[in-house]
N, C-alpha and C. Protein backbone atom coordinates (compact mmCIF):
# COMPACT_ATOMS: atom_id res chain seq x y z
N UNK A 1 -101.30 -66.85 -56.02
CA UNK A 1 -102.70 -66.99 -55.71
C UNK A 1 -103.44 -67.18 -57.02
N UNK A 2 -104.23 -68.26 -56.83
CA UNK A 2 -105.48 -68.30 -58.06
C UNK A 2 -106.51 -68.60 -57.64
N UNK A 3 -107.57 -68.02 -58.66
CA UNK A 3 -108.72 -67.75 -58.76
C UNK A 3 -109.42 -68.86 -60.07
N UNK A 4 -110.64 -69.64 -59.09
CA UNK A 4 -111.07 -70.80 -60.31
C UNK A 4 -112.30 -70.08 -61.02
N UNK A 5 -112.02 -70.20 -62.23
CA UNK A 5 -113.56 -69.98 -63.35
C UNK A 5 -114.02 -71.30 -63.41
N UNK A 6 -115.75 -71.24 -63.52
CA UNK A 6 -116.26 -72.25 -64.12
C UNK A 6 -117.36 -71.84 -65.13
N UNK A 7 -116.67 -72.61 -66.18
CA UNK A 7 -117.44 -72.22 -67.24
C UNK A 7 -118.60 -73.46 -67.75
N UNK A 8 -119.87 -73.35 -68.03
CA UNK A 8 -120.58 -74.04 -68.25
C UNK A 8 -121.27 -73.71 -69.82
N UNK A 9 -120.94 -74.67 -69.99
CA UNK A 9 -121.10 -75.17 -72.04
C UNK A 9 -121.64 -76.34 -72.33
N UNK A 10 -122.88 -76.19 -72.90
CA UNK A 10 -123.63 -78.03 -73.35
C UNK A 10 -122.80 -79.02 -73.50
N UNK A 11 -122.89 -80.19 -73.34
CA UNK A 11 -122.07 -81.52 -73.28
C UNK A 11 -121.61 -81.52 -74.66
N UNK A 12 -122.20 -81.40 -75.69
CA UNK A 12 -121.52 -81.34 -76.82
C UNK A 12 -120.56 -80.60 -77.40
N UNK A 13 -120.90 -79.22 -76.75
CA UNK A 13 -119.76 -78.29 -77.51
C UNK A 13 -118.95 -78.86 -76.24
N UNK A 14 -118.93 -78.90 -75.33
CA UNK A 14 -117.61 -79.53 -74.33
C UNK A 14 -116.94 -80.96 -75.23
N UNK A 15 -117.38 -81.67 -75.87
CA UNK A 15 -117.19 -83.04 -76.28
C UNK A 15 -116.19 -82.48 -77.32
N UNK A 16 -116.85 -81.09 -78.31
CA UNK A 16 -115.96 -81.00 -79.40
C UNK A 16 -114.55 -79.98 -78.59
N UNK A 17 -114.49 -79.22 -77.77
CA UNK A 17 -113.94 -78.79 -77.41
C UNK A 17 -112.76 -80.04 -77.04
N UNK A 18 -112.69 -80.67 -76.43
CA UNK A 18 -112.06 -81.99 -75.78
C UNK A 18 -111.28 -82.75 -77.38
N UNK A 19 -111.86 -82.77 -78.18
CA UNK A 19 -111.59 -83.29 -79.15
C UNK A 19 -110.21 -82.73 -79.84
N UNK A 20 -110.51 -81.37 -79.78
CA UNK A 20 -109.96 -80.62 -80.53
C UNK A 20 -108.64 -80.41 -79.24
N UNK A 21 -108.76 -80.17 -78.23
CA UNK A 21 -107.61 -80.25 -77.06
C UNK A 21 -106.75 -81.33 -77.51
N UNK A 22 -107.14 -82.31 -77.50
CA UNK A 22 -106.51 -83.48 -77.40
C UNK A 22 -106.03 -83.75 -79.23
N UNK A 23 -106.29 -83.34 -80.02
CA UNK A 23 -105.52 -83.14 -81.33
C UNK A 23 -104.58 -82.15 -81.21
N UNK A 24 -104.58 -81.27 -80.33
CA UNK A 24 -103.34 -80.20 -80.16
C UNK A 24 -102.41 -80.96 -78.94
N UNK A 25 -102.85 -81.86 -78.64
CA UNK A 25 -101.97 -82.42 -77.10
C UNK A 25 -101.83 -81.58 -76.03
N UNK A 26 -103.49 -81.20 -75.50
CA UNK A 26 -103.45 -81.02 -74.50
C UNK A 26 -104.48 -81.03 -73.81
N UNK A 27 -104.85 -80.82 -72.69
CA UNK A 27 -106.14 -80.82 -71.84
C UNK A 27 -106.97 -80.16 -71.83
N UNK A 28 -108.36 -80.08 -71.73
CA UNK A 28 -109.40 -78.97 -72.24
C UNK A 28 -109.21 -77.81 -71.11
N UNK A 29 -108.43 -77.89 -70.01
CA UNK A 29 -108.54 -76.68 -69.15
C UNK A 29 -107.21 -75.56 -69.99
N UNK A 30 -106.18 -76.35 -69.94
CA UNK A 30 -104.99 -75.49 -70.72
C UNK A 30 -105.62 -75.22 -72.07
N UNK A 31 -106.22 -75.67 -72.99
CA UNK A 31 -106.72 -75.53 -74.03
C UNK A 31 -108.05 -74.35 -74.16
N UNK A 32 -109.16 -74.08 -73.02
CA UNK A 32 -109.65 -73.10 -72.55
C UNK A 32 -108.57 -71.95 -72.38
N UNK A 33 -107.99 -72.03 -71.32
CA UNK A 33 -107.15 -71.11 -70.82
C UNK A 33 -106.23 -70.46 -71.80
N UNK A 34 -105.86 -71.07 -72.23
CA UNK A 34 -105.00 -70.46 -74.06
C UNK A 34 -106.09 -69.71 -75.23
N UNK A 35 -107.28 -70.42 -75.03
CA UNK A 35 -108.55 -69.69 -75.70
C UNK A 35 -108.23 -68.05 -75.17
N UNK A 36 -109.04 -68.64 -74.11
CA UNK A 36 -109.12 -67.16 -73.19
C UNK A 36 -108.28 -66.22 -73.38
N UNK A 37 -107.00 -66.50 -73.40
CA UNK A 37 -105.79 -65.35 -73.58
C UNK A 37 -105.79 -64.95 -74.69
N UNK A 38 -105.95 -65.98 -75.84
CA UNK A 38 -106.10 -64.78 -77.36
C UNK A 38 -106.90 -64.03 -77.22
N UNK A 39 -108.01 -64.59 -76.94
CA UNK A 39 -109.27 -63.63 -77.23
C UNK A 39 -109.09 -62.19 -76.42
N UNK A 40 -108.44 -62.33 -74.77
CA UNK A 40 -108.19 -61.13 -74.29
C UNK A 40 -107.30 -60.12 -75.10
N UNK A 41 -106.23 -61.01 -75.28
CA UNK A 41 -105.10 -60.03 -75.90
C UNK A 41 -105.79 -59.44 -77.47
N UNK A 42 -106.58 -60.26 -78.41
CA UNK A 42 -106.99 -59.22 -79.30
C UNK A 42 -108.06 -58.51 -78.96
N UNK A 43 -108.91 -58.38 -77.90
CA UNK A 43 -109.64 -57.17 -78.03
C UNK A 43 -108.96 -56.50 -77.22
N UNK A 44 -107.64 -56.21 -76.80
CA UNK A 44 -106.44 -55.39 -75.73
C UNK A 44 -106.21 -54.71 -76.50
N UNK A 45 -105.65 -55.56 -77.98
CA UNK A 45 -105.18 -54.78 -79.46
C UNK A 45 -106.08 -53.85 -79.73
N UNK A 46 -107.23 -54.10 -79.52
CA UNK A 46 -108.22 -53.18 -80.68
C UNK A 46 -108.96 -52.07 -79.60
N UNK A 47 -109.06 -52.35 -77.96
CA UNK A 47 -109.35 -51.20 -77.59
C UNK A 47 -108.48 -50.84 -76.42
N UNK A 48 -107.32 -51.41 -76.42
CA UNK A 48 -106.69 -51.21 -75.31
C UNK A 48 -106.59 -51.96 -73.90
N UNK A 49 -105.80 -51.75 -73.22
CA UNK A 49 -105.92 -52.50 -71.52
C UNK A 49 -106.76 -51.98 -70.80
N UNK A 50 -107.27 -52.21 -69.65
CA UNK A 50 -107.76 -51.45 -69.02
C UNK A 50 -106.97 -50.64 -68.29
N UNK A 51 -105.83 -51.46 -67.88
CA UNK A 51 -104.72 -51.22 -67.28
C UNK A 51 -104.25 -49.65 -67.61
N UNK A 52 -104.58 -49.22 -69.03
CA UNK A 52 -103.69 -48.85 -69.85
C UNK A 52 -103.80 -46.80 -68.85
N UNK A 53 -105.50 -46.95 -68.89
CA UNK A 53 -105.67 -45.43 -68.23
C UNK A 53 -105.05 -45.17 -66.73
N UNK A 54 -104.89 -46.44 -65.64
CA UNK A 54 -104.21 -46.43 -64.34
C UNK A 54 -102.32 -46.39 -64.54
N UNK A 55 -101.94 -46.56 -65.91
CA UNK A 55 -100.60 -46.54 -65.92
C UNK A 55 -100.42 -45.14 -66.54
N UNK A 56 -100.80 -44.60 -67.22
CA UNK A 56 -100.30 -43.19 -67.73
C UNK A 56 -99.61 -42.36 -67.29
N UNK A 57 -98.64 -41.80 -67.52
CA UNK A 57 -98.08 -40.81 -67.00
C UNK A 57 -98.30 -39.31 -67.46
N UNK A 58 -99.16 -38.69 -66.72
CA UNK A 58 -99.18 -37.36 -67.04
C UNK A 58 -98.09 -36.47 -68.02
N UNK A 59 -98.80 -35.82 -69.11
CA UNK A 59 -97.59 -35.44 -69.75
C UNK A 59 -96.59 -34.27 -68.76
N UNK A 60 -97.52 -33.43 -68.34
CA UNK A 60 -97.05 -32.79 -67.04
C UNK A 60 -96.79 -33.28 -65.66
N UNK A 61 -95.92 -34.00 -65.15
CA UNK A 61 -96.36 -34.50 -63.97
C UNK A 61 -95.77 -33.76 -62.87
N UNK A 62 -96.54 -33.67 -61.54
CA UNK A 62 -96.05 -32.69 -60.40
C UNK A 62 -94.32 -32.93 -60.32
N UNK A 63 -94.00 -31.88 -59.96
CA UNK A 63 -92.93 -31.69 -59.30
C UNK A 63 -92.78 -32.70 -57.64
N UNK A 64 -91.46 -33.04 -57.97
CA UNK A 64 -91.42 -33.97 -56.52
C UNK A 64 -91.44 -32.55 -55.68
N UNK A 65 -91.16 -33.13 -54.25
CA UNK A 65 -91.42 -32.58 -53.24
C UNK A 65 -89.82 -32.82 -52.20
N UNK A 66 -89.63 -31.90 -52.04
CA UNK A 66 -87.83 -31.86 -51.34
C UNK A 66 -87.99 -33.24 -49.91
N UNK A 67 -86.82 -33.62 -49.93
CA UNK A 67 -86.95 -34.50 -48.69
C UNK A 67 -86.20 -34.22 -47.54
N UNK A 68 -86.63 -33.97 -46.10
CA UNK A 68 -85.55 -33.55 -45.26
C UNK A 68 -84.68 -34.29 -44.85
């Protein structure tokens, strides 16, 4: 399943954006989309996932529970 973003940016910075895609050989959506992921993954680095507090494991964690 996916989910579409639309991002809206003046014709020009879209023009240089395009420019610069297409000197790396590739399309301005993959070229966005590769943006996007650095930028997530370094502020992941610097404050964490969000993910990070729903995965924790208690340093104590309950005792299971017997099964009949």
């Amino acid at each position: 399943m996916s989910d579409t973003l639309t991002v809206r940016v003046p014709g020009r910075e879209k023009d240089v954006w395009q420019k610069v895609a297409r000197h790396v050989g590739e399309d301005l959506s993959e070229f966005a989309r590769k943006a996007v992921r650095q930028r997530v993954q370094a502020v992941q680095a610097q404050q964490g996932s969000p993910w990070d507090a729903g995965l924790e494991i208690p340093p104590n964690p309950a005792p299971g529970t017997p099964s009949n």
